[in-house]
C-alpha atoms as a PDB file:
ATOM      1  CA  UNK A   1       4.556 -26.178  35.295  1.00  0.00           C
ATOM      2  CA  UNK A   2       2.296 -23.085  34.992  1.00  0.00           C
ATOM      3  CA  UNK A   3       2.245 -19.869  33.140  1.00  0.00           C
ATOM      4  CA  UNK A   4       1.502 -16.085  34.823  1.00  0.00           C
ATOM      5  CA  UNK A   5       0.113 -13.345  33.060  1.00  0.00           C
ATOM      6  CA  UNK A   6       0.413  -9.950  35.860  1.00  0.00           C
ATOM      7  CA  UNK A   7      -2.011  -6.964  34.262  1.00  0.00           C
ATOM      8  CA  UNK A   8      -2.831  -3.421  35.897  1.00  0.00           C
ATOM      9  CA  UNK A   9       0.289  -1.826  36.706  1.00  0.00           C
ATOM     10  CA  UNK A  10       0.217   1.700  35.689  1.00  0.00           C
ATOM     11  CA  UNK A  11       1.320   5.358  37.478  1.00  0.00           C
ATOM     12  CA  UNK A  12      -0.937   6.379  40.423  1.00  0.00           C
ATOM     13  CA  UNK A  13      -0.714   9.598  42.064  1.00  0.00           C
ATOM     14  CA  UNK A  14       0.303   8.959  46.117  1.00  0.00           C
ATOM     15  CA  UNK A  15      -2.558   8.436  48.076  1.00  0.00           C
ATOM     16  CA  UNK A  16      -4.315   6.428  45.147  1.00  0.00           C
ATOM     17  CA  UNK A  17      -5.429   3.256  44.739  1.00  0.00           C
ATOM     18  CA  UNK A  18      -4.960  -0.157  41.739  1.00  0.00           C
ATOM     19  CA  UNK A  19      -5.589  -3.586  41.689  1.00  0.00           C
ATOM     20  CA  UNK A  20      -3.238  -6.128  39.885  1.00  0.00           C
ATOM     21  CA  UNK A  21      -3.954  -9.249  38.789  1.00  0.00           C
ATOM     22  CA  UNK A  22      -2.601 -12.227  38.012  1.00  0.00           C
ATOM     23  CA  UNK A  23      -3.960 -15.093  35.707  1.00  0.00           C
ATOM     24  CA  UNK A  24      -2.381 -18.832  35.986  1.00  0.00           C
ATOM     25  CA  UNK A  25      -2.744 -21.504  33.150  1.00  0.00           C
ATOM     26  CA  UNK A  26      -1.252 -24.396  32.678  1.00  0.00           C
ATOM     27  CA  UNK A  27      -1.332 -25.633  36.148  1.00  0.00           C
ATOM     28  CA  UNK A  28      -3.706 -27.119  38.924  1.00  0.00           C
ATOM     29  CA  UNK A  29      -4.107 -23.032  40.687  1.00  0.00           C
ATOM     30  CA  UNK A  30      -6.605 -23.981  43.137  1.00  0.00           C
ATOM     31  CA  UNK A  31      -4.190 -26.185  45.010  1.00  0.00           C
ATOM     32  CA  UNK A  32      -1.254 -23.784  44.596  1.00  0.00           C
ATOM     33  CA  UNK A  33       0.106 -21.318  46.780  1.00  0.00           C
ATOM     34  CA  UNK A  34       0.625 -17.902  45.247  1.00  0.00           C
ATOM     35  CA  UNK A  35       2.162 -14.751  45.738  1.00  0.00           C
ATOM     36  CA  UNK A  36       3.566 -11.136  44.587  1.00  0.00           C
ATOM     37  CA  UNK A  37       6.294  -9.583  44.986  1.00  0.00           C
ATOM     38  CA  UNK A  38       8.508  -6.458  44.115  1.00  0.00           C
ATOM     39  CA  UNK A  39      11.963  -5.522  42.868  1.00  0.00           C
ATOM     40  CA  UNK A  40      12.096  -0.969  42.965  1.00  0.00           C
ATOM     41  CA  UNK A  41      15.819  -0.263  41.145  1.00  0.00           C
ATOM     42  CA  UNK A  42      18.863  -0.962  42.439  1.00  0.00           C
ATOM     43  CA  UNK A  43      17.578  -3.256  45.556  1.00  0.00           C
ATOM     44  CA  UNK A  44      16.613  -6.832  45.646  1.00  0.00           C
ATOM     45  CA  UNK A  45      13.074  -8.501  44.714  1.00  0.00           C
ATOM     46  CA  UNK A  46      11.135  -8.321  48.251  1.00  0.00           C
ATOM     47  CA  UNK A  47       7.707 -10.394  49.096  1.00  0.00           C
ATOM     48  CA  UNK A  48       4.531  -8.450  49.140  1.00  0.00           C
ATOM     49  CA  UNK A  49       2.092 -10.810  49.892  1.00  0.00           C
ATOM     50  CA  UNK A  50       1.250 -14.680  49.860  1.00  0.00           C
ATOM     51  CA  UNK A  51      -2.141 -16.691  49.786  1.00  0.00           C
ATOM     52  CA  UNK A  52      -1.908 -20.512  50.620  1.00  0.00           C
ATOM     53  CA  UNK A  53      -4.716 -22.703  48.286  1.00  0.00           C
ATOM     54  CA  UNK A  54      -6.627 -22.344  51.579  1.00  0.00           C
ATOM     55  CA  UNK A  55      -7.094 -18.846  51.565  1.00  0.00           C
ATOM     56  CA  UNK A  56      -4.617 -17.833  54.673  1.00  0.00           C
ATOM     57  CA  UNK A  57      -2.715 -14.872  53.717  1.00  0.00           C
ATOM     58  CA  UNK A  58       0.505 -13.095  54.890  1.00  0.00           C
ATOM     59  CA  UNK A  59       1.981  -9.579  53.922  1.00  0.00           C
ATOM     60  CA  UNK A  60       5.107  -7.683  54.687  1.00  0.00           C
ATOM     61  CA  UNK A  61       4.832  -5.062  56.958  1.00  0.00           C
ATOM     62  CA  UNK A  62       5.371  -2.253  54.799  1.00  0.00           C
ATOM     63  CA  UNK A  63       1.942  -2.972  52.799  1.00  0.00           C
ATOM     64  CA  UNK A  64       0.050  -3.944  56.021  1.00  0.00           C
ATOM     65  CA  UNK A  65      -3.509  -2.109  56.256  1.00  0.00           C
ATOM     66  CA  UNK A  66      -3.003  -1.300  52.521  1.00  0.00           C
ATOM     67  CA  UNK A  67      -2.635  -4.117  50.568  1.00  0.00           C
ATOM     68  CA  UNK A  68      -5.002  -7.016  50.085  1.00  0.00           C
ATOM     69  CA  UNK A  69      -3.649 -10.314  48.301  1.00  0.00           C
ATOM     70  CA  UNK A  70      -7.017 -12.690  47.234  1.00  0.00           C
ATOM     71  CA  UNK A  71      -7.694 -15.056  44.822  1.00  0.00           C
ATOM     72  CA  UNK A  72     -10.425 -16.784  42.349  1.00  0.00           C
ATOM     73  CA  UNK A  73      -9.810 -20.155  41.623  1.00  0.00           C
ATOM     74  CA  UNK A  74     -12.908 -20.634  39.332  1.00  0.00           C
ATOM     75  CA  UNK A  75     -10.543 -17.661  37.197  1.00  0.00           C
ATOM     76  CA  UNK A  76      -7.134 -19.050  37.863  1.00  0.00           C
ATOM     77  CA  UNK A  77      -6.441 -15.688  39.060  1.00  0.00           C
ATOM     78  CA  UNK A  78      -4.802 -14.018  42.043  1.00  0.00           C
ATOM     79  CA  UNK A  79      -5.458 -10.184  42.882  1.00  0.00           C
ATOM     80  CA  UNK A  80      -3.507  -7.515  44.926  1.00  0.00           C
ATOM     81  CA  UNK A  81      -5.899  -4.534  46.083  1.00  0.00           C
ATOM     82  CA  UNK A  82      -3.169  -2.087  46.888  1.00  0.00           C
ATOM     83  CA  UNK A  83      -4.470   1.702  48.701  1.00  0.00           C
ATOM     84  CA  UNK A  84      -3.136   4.426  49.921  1.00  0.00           C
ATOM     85  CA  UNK A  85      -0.142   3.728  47.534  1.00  0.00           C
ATOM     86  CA  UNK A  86       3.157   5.730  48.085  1.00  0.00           C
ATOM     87  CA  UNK A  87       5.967   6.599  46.318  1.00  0.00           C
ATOM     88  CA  UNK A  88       7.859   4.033  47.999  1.00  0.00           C
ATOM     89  CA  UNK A  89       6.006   1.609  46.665  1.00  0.00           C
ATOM     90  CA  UNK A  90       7.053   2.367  43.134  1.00  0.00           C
ATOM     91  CA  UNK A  91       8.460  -1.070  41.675  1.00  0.00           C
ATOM     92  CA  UNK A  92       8.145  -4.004  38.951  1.00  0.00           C
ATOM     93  CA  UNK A  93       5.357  -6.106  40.957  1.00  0.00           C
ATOM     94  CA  UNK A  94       5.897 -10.020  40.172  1.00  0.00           C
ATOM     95  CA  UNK A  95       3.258 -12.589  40.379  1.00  0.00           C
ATOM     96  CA  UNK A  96       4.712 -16.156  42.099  1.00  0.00           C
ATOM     97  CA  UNK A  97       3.312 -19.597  42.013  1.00  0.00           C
ATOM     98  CA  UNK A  98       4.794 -21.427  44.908  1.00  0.00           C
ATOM     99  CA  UNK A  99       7.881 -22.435  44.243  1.00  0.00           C
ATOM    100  CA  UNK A 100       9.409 -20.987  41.213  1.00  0.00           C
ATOM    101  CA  UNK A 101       6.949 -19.771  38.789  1.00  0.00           C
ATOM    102  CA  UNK A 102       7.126 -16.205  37.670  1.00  0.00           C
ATOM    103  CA  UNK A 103       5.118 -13.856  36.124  1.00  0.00           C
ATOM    104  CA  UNK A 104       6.472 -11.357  33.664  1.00  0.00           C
ATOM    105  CA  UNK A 105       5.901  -8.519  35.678  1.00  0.00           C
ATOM    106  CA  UNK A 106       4.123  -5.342  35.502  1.00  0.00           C
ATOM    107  CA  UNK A 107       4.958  -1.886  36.878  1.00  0.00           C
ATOM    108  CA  UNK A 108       3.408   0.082  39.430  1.00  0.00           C
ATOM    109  CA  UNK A 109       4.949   4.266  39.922  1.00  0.00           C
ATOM    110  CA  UNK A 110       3.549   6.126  42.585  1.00  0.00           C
ATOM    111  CA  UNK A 111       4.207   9.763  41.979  1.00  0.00           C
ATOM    112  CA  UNK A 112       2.667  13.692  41.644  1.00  0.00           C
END
């Protein structure tokens, strides 16, 4: 089934930059597709980002430009370069594994 560790949340002042990452086990990652998402309070989970197991990637328009989704499958792990970060993009950031594997989630705030 597969297990997701997320890891490099944090607060970032607007304008700033971080890079999450997500680390699989327990599955065969290289042939999965993966992707993050986000849930800021009060409105529903959204998609970020995806990455197919062939490396073609697709991203919501609000992070377009600023966000890149890529992945290592010699690490099991998926990565989310996020820059010029705003405060709208404060939320809980959730790694996926295609279909309905989860991460625990880690939290990104983007504020002065």
């Amino acid at each position: 089934q597969g297990q997701l560790v997320e890891s490099g949340g944090g607060l970032v002042q607007p304008g700033g930059s971080l890079r999450l990452s997500c680390k699989a086990s327990g599955s065969i990652f290289s042939i999965r597709h993966m992707g993050w998402y986000r849930q800021a309070p009060g409105k529903p989970r959204e998609l970020v980002a995806t990455i197919t197991s062939g490396g073609t990637t697709n991203y919501a328009d609000s992070v377009k430009g600023r966000f890149t989704i890529s992945r290592d499958n010699a690490k099991n792990t998926v990565y989310l370069e996020m820059n010029s970060l705003k405060p709208e993009d404060t939320a809980t950031y959730y790694c996926n594994m295609w279909p309905d594997v989860w991460g625990q989630g880690t939290l990104v705030t983007v504020s002065s």
